[in-house]
C-alpha atoms as a PDB file:
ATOM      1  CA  UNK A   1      81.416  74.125 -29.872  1.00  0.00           C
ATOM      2  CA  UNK A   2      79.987  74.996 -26.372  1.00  0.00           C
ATOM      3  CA  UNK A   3      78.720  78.262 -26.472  1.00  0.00           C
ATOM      4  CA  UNK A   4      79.466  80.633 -23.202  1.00  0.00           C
ATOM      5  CA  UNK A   5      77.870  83.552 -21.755  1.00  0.00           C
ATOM      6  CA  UNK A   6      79.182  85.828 -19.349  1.00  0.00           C
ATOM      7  CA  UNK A   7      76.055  86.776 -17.680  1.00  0.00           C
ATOM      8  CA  UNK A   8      76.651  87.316 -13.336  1.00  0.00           C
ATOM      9  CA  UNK A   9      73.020  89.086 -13.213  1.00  0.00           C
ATOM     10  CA  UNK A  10      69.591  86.566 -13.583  1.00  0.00           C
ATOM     11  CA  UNK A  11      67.879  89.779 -15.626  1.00  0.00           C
ATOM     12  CA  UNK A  12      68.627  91.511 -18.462  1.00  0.00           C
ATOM     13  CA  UNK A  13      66.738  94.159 -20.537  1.00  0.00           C
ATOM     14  CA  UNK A  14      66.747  93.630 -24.564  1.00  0.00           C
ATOM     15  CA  UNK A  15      65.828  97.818 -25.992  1.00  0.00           C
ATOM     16  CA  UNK A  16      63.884  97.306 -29.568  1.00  0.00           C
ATOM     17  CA  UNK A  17      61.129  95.813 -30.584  1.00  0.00           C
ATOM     18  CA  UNK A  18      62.111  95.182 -34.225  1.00  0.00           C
ATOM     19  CA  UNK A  19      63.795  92.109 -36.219  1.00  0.00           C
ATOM     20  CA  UNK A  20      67.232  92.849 -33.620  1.00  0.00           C
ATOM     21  CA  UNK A  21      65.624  93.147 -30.629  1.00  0.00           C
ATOM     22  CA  UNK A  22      62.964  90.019 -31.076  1.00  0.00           C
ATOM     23  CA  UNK A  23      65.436  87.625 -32.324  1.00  0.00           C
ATOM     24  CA  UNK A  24      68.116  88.657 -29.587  1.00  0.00           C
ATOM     25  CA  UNK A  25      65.503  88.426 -26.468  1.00  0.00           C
ATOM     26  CA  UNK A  26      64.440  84.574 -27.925  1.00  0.00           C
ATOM     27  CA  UNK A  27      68.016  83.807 -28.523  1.00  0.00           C
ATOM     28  CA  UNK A  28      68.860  84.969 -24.593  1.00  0.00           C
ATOM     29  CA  UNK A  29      65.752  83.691 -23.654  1.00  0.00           C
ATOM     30  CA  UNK A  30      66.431  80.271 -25.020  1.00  0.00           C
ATOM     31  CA  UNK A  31      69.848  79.528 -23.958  1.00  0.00           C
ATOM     32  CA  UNK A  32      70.471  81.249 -21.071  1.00  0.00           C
ATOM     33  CA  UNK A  33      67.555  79.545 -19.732  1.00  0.00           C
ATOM     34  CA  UNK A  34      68.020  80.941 -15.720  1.00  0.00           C
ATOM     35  CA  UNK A  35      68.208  84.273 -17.559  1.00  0.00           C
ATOM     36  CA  UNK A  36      65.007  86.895 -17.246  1.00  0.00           C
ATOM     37  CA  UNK A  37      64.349  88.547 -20.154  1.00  0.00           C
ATOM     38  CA  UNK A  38      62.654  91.914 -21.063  1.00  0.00           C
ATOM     39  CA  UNK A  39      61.863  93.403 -24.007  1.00  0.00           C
ATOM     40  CA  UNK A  40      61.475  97.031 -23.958  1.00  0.00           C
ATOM     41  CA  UNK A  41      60.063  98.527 -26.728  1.00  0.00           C
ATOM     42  CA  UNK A  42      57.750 101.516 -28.125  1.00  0.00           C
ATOM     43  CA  UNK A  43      54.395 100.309 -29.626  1.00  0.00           C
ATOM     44  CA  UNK A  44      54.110 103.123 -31.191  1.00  0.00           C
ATOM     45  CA  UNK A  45      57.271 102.865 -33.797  1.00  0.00           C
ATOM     46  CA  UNK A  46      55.887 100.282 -36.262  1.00  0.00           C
ATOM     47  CA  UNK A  47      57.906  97.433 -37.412  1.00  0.00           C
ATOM     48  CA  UNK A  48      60.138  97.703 -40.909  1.00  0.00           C
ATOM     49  CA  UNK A  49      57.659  97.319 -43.642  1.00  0.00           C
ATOM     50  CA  UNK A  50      59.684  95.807 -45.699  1.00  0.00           C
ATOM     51  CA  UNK A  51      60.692  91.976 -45.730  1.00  0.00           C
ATOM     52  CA  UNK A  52      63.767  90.697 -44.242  1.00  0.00           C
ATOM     53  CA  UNK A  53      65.776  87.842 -44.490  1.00  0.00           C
ATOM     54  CA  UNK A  54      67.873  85.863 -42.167  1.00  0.00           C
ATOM     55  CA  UNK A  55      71.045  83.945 -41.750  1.00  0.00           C
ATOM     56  CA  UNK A  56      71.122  80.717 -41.281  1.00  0.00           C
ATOM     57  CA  UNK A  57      70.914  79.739 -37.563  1.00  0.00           C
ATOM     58  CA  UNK A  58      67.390  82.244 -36.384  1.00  0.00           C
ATOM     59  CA  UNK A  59      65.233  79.346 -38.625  1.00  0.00           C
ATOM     60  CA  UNK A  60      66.682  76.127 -36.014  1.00  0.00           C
ATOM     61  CA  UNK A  61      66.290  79.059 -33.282  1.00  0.00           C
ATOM     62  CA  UNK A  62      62.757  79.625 -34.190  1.00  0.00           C
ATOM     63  CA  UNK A  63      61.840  75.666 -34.467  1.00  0.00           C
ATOM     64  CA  UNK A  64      63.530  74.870 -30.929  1.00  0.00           C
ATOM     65  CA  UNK A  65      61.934  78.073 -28.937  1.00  0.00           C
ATOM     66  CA  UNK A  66      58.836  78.190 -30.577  1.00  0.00           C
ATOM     67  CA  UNK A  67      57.500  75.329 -32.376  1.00  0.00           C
ATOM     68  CA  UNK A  68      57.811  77.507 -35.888  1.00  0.00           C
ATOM     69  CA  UNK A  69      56.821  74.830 -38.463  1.00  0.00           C
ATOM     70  CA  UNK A  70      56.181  75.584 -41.967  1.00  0.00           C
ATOM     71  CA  UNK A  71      52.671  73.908 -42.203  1.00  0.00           C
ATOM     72  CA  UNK A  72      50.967  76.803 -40.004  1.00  0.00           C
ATOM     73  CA  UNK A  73      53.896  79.893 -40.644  1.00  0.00           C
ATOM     74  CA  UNK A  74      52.927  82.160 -38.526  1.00  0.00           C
ATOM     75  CA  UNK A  75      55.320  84.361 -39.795  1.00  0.00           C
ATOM     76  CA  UNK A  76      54.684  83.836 -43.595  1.00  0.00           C
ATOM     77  CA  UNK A  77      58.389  82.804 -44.447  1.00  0.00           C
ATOM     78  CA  UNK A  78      59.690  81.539 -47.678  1.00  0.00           C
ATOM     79  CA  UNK A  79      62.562  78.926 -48.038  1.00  0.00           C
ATOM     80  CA  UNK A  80      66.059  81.070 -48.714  1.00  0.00           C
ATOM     81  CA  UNK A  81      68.369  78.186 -50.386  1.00  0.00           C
ATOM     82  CA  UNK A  82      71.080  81.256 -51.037  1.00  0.00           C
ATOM     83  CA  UNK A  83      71.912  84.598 -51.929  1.00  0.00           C
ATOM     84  CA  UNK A  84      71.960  86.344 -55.046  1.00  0.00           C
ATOM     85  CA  UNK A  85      74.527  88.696 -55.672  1.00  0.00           C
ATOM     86  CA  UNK A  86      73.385  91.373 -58.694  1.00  0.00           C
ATOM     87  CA  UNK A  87      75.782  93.886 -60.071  1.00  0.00           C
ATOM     88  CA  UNK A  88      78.398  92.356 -58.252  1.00  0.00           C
ATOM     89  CA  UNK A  89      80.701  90.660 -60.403  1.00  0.00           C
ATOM     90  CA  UNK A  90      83.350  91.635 -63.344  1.00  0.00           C
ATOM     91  CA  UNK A  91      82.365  88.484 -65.717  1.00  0.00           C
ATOM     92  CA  UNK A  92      79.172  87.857 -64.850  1.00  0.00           C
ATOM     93  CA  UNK A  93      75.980  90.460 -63.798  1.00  0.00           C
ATOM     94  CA  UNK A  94      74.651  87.984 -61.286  1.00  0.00           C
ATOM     95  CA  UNK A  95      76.000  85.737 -59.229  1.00  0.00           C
ATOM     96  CA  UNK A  96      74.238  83.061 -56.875  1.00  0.00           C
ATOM     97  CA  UNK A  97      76.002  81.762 -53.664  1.00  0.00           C
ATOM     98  CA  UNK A  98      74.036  78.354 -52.690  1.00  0.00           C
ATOM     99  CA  UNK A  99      73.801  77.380 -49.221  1.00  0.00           C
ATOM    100  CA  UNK A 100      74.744  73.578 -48.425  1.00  0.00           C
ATOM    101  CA  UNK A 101      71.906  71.252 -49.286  1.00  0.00           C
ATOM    102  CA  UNK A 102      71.137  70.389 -45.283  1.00  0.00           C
ATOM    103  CA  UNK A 103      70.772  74.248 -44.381  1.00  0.00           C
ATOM    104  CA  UNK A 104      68.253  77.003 -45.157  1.00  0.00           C
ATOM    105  CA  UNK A 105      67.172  80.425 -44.287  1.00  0.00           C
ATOM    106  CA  UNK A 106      63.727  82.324 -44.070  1.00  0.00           C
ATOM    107  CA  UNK A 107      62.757  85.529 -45.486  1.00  0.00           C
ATOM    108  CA  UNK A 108      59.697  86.696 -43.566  1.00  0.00           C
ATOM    109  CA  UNK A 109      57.506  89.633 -42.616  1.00  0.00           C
ATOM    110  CA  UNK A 110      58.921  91.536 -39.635  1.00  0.00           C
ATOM    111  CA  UNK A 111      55.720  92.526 -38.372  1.00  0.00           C
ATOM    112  CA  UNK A 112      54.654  89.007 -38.567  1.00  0.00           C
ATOM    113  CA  UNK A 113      57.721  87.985 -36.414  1.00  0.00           C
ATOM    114  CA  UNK A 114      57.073  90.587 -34.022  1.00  0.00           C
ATOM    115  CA  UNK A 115      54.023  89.284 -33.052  1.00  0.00           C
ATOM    116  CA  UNK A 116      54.896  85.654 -32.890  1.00  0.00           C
ATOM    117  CA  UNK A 117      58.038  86.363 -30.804  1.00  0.00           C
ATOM    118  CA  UNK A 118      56.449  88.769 -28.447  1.00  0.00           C
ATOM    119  CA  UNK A 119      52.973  85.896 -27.600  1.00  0.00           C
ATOM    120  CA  UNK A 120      56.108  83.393 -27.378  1.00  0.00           C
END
């Protein structure tokens, strides 16, 4: 499916420097190609601590735009074959949703991501 943007300006201005706003200006940034992208963002607010996960197109997004490869991980991602639901169900305590065998996610370090998408 052909994807469409709507874009009539060549500029647009991306407001966050966290896992949203990094991941949105390489997504514009990589297929809107004719598209100038800025990120705005405060240095001074530091990234989420914590580690995050993805979905499961930002992993193809990151090998096409960037060159990610797991060899070097620049970001320090793990595989993510699925999600594991805890507390969740009625018959059983946990329950694990695979994804297909020919897709995968990343969990990563934001601030690690941060960095690599902003020297991108």
């Amino acid at each position: 499916m052909e994807k469409k943007f709507f874009f009539k300006e060549k500029e647009v201005a991306v407001v966050g420097g966290g896992n949203a706003g990094c991941i949105t200006a390489l997504y514009l940034s990589w297929f809107k190609r004719d598209l100038e992208v800025e990120l705005i963002y405060n240095p001074d607010i530091p990234c989420e601590r914590v580690g995050q996960a993805t979905v499961l197109d930002p992993p193809k997004l990151l090998w096409a735009a960037t060159g990610f490869n797991w060899y070097n991980n620049p970001i320090h991602a793990t595989v993510k074959s699925g999600i594991l639901y805890e507390g969740w169900g009625k018959k059983n305590d946990e329950v694990f949703q695979p994804f297909g065998a020919n897709t995968m996610s990343i969990h990563y370090f934001p601030l690690y991501i941060h960095y690599y998408i902003l020297n991108s």
